[in-house]
PDB file of N, CA and C in Angstrom:
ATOM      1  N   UNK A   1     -26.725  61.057  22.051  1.00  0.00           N
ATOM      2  CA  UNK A   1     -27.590  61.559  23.078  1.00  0.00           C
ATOM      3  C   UNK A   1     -27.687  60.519  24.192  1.00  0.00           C
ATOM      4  N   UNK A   2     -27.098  60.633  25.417  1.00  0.00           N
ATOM      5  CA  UNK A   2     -27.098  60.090  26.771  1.00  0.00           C
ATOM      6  C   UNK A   2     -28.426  60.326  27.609  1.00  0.00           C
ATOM      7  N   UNK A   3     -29.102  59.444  27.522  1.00  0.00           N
ATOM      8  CA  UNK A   3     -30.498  60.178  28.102  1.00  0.00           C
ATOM      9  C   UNK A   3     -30.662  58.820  29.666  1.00  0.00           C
ATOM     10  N   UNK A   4     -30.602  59.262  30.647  1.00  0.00           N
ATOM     11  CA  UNK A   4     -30.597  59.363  31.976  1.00  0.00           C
ATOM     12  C   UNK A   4     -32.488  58.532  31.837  1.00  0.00           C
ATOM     13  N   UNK A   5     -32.604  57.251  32.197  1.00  0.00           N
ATOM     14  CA  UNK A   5     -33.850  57.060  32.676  1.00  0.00           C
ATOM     15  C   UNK A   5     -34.320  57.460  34.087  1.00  0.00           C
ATOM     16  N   UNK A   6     -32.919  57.985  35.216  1.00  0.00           N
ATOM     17  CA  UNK A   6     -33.774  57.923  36.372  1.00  0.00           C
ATOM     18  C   UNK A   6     -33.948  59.815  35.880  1.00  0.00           C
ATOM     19  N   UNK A   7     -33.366  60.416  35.095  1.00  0.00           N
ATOM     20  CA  UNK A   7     -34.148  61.607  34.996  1.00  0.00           C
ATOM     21  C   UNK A   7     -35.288  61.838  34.253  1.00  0.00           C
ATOM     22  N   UNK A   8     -35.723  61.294  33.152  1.00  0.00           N
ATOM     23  CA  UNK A   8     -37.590  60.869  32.738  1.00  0.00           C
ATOM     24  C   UNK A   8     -38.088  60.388  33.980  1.00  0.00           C
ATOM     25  N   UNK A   9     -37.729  59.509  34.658  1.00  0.00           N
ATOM     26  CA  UNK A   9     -38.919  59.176  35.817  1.00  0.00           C
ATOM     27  C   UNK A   9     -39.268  60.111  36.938  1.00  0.00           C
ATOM     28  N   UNK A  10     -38.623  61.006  36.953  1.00  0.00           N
ATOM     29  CA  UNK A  10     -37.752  62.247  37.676  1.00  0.00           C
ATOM     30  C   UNK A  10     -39.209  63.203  36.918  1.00  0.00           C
ATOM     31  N   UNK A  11     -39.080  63.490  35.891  1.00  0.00           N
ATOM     32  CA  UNK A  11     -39.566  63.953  35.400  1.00  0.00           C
ATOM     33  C   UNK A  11     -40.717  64.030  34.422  1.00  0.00           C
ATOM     34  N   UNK A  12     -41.285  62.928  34.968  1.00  0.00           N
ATOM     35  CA  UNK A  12     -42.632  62.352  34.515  1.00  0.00           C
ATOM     36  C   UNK A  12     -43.262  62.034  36.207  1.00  0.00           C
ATOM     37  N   UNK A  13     -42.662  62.173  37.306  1.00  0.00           N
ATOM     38  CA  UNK A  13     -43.007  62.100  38.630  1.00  0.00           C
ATOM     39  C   UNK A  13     -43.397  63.539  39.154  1.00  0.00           C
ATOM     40  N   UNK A  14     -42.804  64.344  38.405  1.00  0.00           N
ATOM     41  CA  UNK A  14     -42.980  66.323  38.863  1.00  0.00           C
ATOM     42  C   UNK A  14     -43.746  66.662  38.059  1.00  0.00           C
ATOM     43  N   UNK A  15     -44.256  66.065  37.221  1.00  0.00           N
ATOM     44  CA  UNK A  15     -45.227  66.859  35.872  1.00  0.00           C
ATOM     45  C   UNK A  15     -46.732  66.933  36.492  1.00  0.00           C
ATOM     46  N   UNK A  16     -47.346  67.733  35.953  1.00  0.00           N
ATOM     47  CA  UNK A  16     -48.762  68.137  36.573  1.00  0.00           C
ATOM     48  C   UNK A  16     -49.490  66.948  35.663  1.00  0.00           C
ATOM     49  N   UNK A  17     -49.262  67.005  34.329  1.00  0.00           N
ATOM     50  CA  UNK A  17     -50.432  66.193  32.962  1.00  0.00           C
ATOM     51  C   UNK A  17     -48.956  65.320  32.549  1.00  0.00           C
ATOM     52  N   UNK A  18     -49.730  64.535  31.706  1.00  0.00           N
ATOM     53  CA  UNK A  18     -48.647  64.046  30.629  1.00  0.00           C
ATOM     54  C   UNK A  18     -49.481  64.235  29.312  1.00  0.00           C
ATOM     55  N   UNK A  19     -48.796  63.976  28.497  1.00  0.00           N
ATOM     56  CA  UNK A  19     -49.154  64.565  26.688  1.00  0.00           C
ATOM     57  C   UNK A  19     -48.286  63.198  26.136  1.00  0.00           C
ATOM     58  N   UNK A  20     -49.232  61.989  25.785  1.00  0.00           N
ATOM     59  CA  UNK A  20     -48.562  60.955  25.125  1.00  0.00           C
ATOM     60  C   UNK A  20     -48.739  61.248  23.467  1.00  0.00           C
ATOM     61  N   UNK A  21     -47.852  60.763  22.608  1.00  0.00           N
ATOM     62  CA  UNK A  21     -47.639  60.676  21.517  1.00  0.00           C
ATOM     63  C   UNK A  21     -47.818  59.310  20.922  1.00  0.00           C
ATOM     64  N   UNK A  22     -48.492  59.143  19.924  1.00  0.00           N
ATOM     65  CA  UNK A  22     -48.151  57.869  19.624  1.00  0.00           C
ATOM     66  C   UNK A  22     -48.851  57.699  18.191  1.00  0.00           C
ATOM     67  N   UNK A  23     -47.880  56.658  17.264  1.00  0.00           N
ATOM     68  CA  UNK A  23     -48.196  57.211  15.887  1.00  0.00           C
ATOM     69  C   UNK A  23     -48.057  55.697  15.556  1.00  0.00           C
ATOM     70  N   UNK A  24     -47.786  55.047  14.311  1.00  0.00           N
ATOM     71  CA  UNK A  24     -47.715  53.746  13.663  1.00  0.00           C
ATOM     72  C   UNK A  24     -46.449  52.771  14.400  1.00  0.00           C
ATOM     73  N   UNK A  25     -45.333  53.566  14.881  1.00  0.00           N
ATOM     74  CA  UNK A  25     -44.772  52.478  15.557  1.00  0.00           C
ATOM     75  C   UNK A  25     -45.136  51.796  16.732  1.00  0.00           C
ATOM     76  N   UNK A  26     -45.819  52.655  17.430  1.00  0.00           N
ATOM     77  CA  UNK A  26     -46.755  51.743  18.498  1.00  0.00           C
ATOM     78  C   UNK A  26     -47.665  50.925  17.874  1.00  0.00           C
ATOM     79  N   UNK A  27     -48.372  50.942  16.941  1.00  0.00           N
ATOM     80  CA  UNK A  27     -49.119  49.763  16.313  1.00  0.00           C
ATOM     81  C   UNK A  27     -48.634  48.471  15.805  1.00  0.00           C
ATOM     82  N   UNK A  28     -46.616  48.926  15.706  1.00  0.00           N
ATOM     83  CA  UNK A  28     -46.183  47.801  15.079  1.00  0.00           C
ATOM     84  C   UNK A  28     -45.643  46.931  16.254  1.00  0.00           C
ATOM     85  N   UNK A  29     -45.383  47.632  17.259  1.00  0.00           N
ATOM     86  CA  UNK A  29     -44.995  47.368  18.786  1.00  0.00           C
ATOM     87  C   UNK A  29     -46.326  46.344  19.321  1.00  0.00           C
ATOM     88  N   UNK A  30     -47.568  46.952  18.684  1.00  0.00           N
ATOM     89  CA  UNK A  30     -48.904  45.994  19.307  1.00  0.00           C
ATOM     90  C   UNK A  30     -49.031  44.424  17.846  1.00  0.00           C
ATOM     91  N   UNK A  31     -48.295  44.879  17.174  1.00  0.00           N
ATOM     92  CA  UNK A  31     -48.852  43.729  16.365  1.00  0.00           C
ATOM     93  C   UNK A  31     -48.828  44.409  15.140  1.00  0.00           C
ATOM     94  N   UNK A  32     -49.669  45.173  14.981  1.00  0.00           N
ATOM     95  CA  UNK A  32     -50.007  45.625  13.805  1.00  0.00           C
ATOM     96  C   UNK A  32     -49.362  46.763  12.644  1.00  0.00           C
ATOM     97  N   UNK A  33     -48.769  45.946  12.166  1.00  0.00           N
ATOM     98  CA  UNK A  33     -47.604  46.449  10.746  1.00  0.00           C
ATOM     99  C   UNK A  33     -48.528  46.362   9.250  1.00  0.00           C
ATOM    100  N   UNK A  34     -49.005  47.464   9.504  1.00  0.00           N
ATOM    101  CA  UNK A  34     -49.546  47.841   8.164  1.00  0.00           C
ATOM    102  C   UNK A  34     -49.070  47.364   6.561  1.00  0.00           C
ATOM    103  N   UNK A  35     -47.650  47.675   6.912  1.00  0.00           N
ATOM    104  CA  UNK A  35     -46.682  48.133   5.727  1.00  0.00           C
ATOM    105  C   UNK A  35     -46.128  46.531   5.118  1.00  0.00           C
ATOM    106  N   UNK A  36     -45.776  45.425   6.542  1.00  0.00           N
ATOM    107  CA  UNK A  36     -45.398  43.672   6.560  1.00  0.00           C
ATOM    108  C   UNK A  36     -46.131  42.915   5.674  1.00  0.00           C
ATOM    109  N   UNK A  37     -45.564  42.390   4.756  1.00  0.00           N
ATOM    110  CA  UNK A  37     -45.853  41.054   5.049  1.00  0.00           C
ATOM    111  C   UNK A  37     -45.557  39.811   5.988  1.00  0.00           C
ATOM    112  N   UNK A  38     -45.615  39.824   7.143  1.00  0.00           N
ATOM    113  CA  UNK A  38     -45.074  39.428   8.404  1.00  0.00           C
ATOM    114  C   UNK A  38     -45.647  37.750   8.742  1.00  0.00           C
ATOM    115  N   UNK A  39     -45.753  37.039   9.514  1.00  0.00           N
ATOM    116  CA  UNK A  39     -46.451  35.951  10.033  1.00  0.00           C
ATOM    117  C   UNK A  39     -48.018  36.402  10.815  1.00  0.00           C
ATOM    118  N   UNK A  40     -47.867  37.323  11.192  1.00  0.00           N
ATOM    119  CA  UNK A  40     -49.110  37.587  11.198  1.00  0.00           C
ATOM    120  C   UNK A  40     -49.841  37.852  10.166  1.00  0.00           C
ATOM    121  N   UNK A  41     -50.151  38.691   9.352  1.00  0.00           N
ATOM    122  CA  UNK A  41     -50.366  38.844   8.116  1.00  0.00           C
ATOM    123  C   UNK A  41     -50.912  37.749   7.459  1.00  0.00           C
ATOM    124  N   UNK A  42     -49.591  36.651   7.349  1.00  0.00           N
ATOM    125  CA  UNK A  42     -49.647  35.324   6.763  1.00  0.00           C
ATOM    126  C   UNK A  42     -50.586  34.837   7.155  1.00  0.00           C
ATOM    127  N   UNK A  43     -50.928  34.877   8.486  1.00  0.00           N
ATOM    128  CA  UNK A  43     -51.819  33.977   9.256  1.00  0.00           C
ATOM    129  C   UNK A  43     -53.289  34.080   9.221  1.00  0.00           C
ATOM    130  N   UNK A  44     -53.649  35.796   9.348  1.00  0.00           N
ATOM    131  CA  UNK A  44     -54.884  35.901   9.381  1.00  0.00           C
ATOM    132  C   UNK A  44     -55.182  36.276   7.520  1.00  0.00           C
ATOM    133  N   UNK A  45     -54.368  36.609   6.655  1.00  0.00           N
ATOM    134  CA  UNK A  45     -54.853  36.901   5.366  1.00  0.00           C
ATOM    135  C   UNK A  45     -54.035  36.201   4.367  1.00  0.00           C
ATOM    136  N   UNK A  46     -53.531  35.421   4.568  1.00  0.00           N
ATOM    137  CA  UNK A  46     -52.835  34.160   3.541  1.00  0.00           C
ATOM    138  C   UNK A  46     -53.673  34.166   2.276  1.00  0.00           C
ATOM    139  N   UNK A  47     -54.787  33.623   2.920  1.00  0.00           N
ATOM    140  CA  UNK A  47     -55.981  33.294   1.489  1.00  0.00           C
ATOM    141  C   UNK A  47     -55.776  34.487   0.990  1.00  0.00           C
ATOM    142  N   UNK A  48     -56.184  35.617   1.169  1.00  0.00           N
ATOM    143  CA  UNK A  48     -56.268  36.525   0.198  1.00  0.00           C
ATOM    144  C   UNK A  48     -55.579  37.134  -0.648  1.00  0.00           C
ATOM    145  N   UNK A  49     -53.952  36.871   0.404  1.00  0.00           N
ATOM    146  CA  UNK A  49     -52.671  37.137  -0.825  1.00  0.00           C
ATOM    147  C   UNK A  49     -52.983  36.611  -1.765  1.00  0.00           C
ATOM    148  N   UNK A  50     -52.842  34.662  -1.396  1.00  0.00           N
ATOM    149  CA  UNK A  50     -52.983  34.059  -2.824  1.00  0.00           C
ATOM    150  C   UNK A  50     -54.229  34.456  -3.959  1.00  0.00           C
ATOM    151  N   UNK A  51     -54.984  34.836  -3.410  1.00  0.00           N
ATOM    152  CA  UNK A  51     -56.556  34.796  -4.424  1.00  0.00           C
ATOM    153  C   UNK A  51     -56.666  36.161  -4.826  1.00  0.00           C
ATOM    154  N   UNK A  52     -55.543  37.162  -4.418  1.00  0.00           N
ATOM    155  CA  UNK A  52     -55.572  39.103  -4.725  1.00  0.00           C
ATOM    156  C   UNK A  52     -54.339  39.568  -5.066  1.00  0.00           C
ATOM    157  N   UNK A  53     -53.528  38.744  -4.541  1.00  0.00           N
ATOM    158  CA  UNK A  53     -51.852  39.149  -4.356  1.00  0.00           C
ATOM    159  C   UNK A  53     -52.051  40.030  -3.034  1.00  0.00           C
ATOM    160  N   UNK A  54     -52.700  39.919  -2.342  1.00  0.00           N
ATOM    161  CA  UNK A  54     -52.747  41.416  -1.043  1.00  0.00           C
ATOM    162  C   UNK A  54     -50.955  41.054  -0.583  1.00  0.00           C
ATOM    163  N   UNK A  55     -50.499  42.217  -0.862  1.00  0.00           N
ATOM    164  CA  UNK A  55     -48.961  42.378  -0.152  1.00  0.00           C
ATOM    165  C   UNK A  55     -49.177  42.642   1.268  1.00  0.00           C
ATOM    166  N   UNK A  56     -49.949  43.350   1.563  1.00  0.00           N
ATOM    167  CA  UNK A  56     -49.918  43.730   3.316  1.00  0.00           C
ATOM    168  C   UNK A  56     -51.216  44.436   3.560  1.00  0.00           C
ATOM    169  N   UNK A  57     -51.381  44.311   4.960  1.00  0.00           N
ATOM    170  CA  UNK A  57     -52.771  45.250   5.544  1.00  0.00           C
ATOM    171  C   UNK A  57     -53.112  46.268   4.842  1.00  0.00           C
ATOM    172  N   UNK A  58     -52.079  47.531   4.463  1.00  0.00           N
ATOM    173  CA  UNK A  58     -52.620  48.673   4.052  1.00  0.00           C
ATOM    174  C   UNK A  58     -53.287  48.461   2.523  1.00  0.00           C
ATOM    175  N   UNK A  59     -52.629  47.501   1.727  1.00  0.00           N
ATOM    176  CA  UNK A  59     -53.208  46.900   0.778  1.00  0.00           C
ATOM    177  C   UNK A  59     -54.641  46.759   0.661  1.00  0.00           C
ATOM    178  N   UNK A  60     -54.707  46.468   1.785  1.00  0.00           N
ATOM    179  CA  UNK A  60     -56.229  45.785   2.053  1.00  0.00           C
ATOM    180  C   UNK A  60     -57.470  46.824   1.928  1.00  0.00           C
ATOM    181  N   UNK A  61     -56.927  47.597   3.332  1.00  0.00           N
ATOM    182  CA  UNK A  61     -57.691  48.644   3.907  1.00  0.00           C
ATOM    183  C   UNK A  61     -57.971  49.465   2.740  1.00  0.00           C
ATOM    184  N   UNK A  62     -56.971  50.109   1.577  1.00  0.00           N
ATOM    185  CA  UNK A  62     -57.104  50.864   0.657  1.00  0.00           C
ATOM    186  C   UNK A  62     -57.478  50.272  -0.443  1.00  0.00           C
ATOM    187  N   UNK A  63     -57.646  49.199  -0.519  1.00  0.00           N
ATOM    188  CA  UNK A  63     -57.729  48.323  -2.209  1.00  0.00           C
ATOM    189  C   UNK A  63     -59.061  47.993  -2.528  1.00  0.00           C
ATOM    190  N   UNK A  64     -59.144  48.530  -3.766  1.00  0.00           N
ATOM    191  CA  UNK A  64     -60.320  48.190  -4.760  1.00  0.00           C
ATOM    192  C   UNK A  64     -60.807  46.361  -4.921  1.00  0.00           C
ATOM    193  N   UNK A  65     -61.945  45.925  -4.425  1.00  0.00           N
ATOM    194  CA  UNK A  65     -62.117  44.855  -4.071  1.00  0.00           C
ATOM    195  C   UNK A  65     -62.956  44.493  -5.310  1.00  0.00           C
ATOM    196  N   UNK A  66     -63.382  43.244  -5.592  1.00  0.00           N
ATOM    197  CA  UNK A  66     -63.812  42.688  -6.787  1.00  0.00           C
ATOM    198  C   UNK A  66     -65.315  42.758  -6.161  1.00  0.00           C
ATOM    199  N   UNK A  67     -65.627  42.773  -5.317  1.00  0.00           N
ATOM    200  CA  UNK A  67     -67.277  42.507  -4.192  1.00  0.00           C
ATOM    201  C   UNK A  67     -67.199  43.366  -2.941  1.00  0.00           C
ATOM    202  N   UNK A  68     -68.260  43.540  -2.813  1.00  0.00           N
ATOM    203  CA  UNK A  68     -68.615  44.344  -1.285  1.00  0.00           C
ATOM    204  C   UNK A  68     -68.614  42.897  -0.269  1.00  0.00           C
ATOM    205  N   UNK A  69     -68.742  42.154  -0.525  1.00  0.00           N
ATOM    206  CA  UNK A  69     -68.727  40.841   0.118  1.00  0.00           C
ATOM    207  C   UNK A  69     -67.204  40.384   0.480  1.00  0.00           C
ATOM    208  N   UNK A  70     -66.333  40.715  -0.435  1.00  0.00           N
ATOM    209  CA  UNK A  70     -64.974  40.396  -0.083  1.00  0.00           C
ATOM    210  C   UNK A  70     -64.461  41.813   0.344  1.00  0.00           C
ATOM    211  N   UNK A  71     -64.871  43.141   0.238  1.00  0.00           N
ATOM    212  CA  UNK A  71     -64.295  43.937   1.295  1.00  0.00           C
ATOM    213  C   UNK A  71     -64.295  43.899   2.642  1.00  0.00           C
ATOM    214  N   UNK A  72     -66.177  43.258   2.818  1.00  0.00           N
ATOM    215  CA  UNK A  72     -66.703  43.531   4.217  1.00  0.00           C
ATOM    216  C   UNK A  72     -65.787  42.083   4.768  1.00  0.00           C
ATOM    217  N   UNK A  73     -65.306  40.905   3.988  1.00  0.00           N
ATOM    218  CA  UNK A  73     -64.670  39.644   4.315  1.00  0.00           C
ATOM    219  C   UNK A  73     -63.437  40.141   5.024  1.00  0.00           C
ATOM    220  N   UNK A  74     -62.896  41.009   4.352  1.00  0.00           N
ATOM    221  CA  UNK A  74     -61.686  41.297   4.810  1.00  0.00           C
ATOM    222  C   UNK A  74     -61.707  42.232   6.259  1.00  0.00           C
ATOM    223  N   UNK A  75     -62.249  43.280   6.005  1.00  0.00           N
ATOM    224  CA  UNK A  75     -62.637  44.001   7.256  1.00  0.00           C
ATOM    225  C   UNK A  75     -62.996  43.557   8.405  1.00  0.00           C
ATOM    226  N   UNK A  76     -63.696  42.732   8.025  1.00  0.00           N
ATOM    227  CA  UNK A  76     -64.446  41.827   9.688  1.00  0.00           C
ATOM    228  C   UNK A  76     -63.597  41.193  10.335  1.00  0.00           C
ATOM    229  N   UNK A  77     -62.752  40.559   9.266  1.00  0.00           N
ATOM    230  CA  UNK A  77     -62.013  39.842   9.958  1.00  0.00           C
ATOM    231  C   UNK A  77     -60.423  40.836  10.580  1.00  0.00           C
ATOM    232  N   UNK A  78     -59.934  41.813   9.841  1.00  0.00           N
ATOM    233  CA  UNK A  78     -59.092  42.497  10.458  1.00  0.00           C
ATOM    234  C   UNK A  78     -59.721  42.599  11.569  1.00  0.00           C
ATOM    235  N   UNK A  79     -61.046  43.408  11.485  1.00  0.00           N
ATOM    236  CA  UNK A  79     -61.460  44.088  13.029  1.00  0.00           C
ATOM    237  C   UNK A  79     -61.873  43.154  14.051  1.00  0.00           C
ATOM    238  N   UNK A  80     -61.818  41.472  13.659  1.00  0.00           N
ATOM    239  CA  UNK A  80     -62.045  40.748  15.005  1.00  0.00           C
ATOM    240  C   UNK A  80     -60.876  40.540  15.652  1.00  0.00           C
ATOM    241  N   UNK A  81     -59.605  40.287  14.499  1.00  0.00           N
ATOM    242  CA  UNK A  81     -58.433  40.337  15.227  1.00  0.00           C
ATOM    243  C   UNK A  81     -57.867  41.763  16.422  1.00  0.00           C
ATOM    244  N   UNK A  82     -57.886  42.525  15.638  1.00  0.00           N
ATOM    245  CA  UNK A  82     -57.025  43.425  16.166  1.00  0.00           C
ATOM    246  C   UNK A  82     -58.036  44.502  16.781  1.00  0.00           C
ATOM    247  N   UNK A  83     -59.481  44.165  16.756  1.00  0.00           N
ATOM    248  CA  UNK A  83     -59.929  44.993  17.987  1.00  0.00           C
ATOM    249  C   UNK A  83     -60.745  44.254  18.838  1.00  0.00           C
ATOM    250  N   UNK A  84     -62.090  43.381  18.476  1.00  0.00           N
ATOM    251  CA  UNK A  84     -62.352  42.514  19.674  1.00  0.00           C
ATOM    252  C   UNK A  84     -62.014  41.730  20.167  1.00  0.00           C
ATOM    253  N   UNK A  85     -60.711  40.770  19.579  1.00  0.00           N
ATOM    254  CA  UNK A  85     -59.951  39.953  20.483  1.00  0.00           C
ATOM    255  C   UNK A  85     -58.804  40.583  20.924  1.00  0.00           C
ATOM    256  N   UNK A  86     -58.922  42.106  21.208  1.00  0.00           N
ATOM    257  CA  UNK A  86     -57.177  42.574  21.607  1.00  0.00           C
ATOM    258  C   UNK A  86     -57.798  42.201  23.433  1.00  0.00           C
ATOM    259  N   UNK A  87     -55.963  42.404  23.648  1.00  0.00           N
ATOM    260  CA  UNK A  87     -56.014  41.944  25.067  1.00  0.00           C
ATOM    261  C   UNK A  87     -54.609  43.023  25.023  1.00  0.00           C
ATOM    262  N   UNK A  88     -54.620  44.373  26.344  1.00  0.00           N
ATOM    263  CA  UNK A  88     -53.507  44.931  25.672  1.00  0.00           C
ATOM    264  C   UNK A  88     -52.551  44.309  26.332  1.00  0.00           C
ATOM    265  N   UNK A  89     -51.280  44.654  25.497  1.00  0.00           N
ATOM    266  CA  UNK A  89     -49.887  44.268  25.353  1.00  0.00           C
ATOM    267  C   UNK A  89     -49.312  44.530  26.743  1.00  0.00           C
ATOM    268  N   UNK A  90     -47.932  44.060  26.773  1.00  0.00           N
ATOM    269  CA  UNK A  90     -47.123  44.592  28.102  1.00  0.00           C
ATOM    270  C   UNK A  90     -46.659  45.847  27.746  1.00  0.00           C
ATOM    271  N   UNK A  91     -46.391  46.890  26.307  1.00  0.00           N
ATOM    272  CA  UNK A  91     -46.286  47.983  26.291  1.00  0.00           C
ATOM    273  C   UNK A  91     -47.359  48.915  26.950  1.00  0.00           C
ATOM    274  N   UNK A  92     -48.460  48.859  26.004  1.00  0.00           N
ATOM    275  CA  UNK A  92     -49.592  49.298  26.932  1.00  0.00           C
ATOM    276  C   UNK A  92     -49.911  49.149  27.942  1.00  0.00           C
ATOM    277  N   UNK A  93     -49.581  48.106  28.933  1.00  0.00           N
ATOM    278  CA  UNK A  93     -49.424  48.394  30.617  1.00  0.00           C
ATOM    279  C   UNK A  93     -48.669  49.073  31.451  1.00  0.00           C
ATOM    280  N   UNK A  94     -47.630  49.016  30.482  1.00  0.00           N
ATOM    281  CA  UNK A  94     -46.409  49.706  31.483  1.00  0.00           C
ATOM    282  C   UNK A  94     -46.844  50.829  31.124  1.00  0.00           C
ATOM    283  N   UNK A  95     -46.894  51.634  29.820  1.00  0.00           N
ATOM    284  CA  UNK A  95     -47.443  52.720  29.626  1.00  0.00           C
ATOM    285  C   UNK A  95     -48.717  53.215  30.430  1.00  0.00           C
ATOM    286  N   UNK A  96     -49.458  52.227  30.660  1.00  0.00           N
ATOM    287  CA  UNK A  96     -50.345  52.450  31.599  1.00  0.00           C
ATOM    288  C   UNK A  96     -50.073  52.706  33.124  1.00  0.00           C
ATOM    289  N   UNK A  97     -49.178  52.100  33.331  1.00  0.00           N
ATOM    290  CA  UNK A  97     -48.455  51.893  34.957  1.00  0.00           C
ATOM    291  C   UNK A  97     -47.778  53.452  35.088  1.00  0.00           C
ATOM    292  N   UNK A  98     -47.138  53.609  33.975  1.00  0.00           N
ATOM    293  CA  UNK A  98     -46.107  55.138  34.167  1.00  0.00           C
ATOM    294  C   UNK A  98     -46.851  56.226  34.192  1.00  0.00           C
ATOM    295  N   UNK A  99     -48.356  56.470  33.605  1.00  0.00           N
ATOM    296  CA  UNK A  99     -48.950  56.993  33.446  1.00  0.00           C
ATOM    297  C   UNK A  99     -49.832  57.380  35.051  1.00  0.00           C
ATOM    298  N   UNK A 100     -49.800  56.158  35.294  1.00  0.00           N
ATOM    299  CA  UNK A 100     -50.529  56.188  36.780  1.00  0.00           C
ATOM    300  C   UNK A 100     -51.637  57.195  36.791  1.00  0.00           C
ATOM    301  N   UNK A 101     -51.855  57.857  37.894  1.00  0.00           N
ATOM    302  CA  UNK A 101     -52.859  58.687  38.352  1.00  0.00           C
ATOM    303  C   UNK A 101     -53.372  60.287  37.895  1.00  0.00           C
ATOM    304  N   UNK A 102     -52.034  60.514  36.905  1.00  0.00           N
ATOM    305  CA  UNK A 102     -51.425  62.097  36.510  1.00  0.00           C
ATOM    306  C   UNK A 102     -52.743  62.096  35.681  1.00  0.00           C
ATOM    307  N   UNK A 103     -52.982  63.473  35.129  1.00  0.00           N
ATOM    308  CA  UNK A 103     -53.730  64.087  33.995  1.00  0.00           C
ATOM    309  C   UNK A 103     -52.927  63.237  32.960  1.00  0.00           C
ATOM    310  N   UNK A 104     -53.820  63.016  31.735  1.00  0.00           N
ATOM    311  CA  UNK A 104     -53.074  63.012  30.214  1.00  0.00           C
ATOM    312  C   UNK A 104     -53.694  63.028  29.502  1.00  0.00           C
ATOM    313  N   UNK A 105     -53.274  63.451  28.317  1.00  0.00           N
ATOM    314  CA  UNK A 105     -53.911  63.348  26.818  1.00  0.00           C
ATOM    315  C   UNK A 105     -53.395  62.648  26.105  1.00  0.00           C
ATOM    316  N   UNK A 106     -54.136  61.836  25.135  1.00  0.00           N
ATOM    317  CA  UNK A 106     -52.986  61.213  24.101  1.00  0.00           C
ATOM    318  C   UNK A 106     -53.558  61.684  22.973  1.00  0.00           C
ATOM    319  N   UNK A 107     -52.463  62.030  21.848  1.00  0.00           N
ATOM    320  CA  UNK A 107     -52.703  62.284  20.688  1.00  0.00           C
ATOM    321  C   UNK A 107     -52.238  61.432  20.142  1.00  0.00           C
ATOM    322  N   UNK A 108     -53.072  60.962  19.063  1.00  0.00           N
ATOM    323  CA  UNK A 108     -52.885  59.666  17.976  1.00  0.00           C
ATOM    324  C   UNK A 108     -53.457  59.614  16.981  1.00  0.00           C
ATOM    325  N   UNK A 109     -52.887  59.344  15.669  1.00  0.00           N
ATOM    326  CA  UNK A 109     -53.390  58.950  14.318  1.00  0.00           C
ATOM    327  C   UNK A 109     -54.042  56.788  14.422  1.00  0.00           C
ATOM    328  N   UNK A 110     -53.285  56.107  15.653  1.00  0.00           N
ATOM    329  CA  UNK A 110     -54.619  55.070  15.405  1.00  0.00           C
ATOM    330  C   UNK A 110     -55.167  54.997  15.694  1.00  0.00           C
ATOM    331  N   UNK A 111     -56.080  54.164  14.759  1.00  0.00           N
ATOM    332  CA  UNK A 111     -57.331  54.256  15.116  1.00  0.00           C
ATOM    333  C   UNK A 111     -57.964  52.740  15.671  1.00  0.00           C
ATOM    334  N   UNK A 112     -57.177  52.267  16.085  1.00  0.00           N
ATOM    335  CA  UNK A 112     -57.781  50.409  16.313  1.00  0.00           C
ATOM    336  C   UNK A 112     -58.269  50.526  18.066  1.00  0.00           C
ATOM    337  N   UNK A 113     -57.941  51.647  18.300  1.00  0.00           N
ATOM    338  CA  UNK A 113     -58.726  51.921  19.796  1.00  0.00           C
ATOM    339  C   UNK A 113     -58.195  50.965  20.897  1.00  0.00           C
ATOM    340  N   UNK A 114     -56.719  51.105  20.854  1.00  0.00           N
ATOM    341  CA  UNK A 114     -56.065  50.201  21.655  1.00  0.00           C
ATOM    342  C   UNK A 114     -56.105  51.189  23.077  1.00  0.00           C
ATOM    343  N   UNK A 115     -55.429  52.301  22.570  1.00  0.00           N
ATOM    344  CA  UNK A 115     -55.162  53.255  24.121  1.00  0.00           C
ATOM    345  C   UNK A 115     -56.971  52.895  24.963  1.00  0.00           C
ATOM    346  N   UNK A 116     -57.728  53.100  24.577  1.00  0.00           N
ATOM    347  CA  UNK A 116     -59.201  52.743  25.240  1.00  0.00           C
ATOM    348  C   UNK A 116     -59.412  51.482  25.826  1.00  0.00           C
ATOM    349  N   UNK A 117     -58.917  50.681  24.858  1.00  0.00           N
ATOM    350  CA  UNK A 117     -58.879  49.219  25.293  1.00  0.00           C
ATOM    351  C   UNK A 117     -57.804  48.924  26.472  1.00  0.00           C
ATOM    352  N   UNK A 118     -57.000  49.752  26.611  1.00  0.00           N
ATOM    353  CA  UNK A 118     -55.833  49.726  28.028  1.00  0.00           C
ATOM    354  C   UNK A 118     -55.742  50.403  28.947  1.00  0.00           C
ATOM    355  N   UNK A 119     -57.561  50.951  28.910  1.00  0.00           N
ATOM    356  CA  UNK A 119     -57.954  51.451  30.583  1.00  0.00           C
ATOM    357  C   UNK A 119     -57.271  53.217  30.115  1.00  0.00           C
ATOM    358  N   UNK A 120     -56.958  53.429  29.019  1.00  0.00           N
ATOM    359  CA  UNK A 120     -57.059  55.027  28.763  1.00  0.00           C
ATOM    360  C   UNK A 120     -58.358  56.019  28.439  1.00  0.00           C
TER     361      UNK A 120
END
């Protein structure tokens, strides 16, 4: 499949709305790989591999914790990373830039409230 970028711009320039899509690979595009054990990962949940075995985020998010104290440990700290210290990405700008002035909707399964956080 030969796909023409000056005809998407072509055609994201004649459109009345746009209708964005966006599902877990944009999250892995922002950072966030559920599925990794990655350097990020490493970085913000190291300790807990060693002290849980946590293999990766989704681990986390779904896993039976020994304390409400070490769930809410874990949670807080995902959610300081990846939502009050986000700053969005250069995807999310340009996406923002292409988007410009048009109508749009975005439909999305994440939930870390990035599209909001990038002026959507």
């Amino acid at each position: 499949m030969n796909i023409d970028i000056k005809d998407v711009a072509e055609k994201i320039n004649s459109a009345d709305a746009i209708l964005i899509g966006a599902s877990n690979g944009l999250s892995i595009t922002e950072g966030i790989h559920l599925f990794a054990n990655n350097h990020t990962f490493q970085t913000l949940f190291g300790d807990y591999q060693k002290k849980y075995g946590l293999p990766n985020l989704l681990y986390g998010m779904m896993g039976k914790w020994p304390t409400e104290q070490e769930r809410w440990g874990f949670w807080s700290r995902l959610v300081e990373h990846f939502y009050n210290n986000y700053e969005p990405s250069e995807t999310m700008k340009d996406l923002r830039y292409i988007v410009g002035d048009k109508n749009y909707f975005v439909v999305t399964s994440n939930g870390e409230q990035h599209f909001e956080k990038s002026g959507f």
